[in-house]
N, C-alpha and C. Protein backbone atom coordinates (compact mmCIF):
# COMPACT_ATOMS: atom_id res chain seq x y z
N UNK A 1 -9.58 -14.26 44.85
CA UNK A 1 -9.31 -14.66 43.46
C UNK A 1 -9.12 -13.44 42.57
N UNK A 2 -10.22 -12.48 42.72
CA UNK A 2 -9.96 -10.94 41.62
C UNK A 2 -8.90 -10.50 42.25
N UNK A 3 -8.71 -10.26 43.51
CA UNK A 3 -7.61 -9.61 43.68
C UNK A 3 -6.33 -10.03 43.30
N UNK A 4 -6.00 -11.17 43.44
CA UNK A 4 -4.48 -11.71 43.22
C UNK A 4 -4.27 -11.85 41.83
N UNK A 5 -5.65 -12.29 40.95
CA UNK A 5 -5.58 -11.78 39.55
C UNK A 5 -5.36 -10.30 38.90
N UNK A 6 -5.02 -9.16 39.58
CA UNK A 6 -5.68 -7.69 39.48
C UNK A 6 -3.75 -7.94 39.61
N UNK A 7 -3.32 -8.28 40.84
CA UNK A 7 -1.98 -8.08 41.42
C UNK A 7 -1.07 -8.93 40.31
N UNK A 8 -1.11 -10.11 39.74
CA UNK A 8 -0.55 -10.47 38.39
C UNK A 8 -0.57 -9.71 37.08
N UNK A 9 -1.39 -9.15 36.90
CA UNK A 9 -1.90 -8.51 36.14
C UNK A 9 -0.94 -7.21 36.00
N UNK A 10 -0.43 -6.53 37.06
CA UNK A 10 0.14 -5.25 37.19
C UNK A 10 1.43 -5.68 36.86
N UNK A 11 2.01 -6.89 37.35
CA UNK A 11 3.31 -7.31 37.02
C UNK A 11 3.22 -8.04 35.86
N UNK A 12 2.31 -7.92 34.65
CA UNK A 12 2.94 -8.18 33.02
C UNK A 12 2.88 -6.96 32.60
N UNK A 13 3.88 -7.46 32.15
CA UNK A 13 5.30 -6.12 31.04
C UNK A 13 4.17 -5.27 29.98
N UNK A 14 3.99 -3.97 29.95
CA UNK A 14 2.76 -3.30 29.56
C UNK A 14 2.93 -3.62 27.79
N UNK A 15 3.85 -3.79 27.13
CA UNK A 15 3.93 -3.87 25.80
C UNK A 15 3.12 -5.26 25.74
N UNK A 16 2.78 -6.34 26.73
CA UNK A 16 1.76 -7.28 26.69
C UNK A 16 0.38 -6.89 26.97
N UNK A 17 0.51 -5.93 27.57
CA UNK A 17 -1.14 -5.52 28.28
C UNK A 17 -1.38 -4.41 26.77
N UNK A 18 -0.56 -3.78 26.34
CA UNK A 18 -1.35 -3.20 25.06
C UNK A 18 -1.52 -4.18 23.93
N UNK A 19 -1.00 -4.93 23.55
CA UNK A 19 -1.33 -6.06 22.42
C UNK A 19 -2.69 -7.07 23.21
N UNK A 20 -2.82 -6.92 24.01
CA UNK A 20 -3.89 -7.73 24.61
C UNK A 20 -5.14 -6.77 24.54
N UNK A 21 -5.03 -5.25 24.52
CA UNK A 21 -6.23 -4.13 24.09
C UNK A 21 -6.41 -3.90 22.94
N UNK A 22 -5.33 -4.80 21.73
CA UNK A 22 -5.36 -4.40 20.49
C UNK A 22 -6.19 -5.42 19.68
N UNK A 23 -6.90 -5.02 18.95
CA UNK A 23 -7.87 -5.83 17.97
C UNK A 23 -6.98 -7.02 17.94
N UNK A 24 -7.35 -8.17 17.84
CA UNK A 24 -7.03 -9.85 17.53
C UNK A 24 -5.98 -9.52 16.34
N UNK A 25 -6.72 -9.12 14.77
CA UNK A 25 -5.95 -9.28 14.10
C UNK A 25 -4.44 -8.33 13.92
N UNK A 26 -4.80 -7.40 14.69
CA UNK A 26 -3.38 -6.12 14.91
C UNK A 26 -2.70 -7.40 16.27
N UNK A 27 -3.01 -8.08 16.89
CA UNK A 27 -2.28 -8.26 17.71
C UNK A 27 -1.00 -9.60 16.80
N UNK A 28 -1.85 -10.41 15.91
CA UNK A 28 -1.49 -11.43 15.55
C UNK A 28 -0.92 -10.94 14.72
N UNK A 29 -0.75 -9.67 13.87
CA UNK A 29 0.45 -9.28 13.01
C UNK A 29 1.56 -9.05 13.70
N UNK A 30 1.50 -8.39 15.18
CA UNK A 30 2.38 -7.77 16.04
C UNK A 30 3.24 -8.96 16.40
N UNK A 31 2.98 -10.26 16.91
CA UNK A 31 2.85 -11.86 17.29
C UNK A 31 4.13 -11.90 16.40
N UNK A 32 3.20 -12.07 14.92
CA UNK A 32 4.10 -12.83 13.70
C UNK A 32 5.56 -11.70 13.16
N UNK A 33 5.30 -10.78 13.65
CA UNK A 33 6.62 -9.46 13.69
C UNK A 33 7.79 -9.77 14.36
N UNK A 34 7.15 -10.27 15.83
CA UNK A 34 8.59 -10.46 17.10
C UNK A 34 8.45 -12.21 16.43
């Protein structure tokens, strides 16, 4: 289960994996931007 989650994980597009490390409300401005 961690692993194949770890292996999905590598294949989302990193401009998703940094809005997902970014504070809630920086992410939901970023959201309402695109």
């Amino acid at each position: 289960g961690i692993a194949n989650r770890a292996g999905r994980l590598r294949s989302v597009p990193e401009d998703i994996i940094k809005l997902n490390l970014m504070p809630s409300d920086t992410a939901t401005v970023t959201a309402k931007g695109i």
